[in-house]
Protein backbone atom coordinates (compact mmCIF):
# COMPACT_ATOMS: atom_id res chain seq x y z
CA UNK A 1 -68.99 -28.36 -43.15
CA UNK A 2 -72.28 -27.61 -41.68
CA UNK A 3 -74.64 -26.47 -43.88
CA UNK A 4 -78.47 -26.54 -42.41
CA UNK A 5 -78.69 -26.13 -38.51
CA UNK A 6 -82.15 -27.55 -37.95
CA UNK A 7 -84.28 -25.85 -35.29
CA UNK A 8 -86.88 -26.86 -32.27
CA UNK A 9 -89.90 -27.39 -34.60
CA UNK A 10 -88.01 -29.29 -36.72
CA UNK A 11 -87.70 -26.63 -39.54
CA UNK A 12 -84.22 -25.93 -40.66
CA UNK A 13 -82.06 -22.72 -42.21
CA UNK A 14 -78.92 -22.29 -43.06
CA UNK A 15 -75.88 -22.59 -41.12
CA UNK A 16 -74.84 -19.02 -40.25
CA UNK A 17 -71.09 -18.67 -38.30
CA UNK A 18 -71.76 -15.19 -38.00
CA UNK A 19 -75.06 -15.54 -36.54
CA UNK A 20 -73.39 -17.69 -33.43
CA UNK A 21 -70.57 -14.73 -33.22
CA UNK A 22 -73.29 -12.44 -32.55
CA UNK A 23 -75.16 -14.18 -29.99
CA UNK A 24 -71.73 -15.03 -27.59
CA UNK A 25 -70.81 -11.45 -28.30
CA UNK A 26 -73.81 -10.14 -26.69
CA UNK A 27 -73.47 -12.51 -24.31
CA UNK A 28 -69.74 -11.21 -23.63
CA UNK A 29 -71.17 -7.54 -23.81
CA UNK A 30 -74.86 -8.47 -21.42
CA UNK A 31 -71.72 -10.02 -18.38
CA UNK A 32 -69.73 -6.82 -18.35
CA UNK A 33 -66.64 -8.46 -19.60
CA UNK A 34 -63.93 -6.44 -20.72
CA UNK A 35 -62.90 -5.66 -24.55
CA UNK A 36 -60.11 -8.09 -25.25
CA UNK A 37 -61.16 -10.39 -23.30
CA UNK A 38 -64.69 -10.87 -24.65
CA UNK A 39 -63.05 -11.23 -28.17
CA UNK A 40 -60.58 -14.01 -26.97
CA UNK A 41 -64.02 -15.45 -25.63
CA UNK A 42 -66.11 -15.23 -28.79
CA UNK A 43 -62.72 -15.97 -30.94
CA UNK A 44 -62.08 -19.35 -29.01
CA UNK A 45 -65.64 -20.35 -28.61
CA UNK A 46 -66.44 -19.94 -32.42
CA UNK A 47 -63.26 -22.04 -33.56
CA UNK A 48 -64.32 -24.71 -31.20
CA UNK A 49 -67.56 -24.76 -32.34
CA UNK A 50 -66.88 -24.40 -36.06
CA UNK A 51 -64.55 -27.49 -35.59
CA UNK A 52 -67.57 -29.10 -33.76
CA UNK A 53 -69.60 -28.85 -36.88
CA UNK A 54 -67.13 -29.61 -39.15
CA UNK A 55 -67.96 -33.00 -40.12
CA UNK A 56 -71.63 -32.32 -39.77
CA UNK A 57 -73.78 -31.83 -42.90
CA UNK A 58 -76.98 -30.82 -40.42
CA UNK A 59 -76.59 -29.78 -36.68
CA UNK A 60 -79.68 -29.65 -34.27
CA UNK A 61 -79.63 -25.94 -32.43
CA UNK A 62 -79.39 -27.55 -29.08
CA UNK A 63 -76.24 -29.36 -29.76
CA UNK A 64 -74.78 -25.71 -31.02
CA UNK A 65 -76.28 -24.08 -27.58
CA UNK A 66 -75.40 -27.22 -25.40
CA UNK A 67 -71.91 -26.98 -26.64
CA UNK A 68 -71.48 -22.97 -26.14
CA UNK A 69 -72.84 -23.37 -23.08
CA UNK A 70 -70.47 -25.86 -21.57
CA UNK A 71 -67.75 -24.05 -23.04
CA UNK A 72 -68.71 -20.94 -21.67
CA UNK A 73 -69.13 -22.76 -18.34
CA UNK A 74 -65.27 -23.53 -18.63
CA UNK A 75 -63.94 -20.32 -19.93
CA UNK A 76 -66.55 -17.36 -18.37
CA UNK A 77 -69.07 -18.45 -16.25
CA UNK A 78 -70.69 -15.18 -16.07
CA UNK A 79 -71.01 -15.03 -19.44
CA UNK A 80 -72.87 -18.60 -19.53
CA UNK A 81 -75.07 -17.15 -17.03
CA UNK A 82 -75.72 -13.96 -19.45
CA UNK A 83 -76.65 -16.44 -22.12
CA UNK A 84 -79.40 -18.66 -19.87
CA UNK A 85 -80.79 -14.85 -18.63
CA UNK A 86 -81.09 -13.49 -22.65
CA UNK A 87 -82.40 -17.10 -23.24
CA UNK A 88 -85.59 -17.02 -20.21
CA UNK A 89 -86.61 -13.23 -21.51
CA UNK A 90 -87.25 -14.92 -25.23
């Protein structure tokens, strides 16, 4: 399992599930998407991406966003496009 996700200047922190389940969830929330269906969202796209890592000791945060991304694309779009809006206000 994942344990150091290593960031853009190279630094790296611990791997933090609960940390990614917070940022598709207020993606989920930022789209307008209804209850139940924003946690089948975050449910699916954490167990994909928690199988993603799984063999992984260290994971570069652009593989974890490229990954939500695309499978945001698939599932919600709008929710994708919440994520890239959150992502140009940082």
């Amino acid at each position: 399992m994942t344990t150091f996700v290593i960031k853009k200047d190279g630094s790296k922190q611990p791997f933090d599930p609960q940390k990614l389940r917070t940022s598709i969830q207020k993606a989920v929330k930022q789209a307008g998407i209804e209850k139940e269906r924003g946690l089948e969202i975050v449910r699916e796209i954490l167990k994909d991406v928690l199988n993603f890592v799984r063999s992984e000791e260290e994971i570069q945060t652009k593989k974890l966003r490229d990954r939500i991304l695309d499978n945001l694309e698939e599932m919600e779009p709008t929710v994708a496009q919440a994520w890239r809006s959150y992502e140009q206000t940082k």
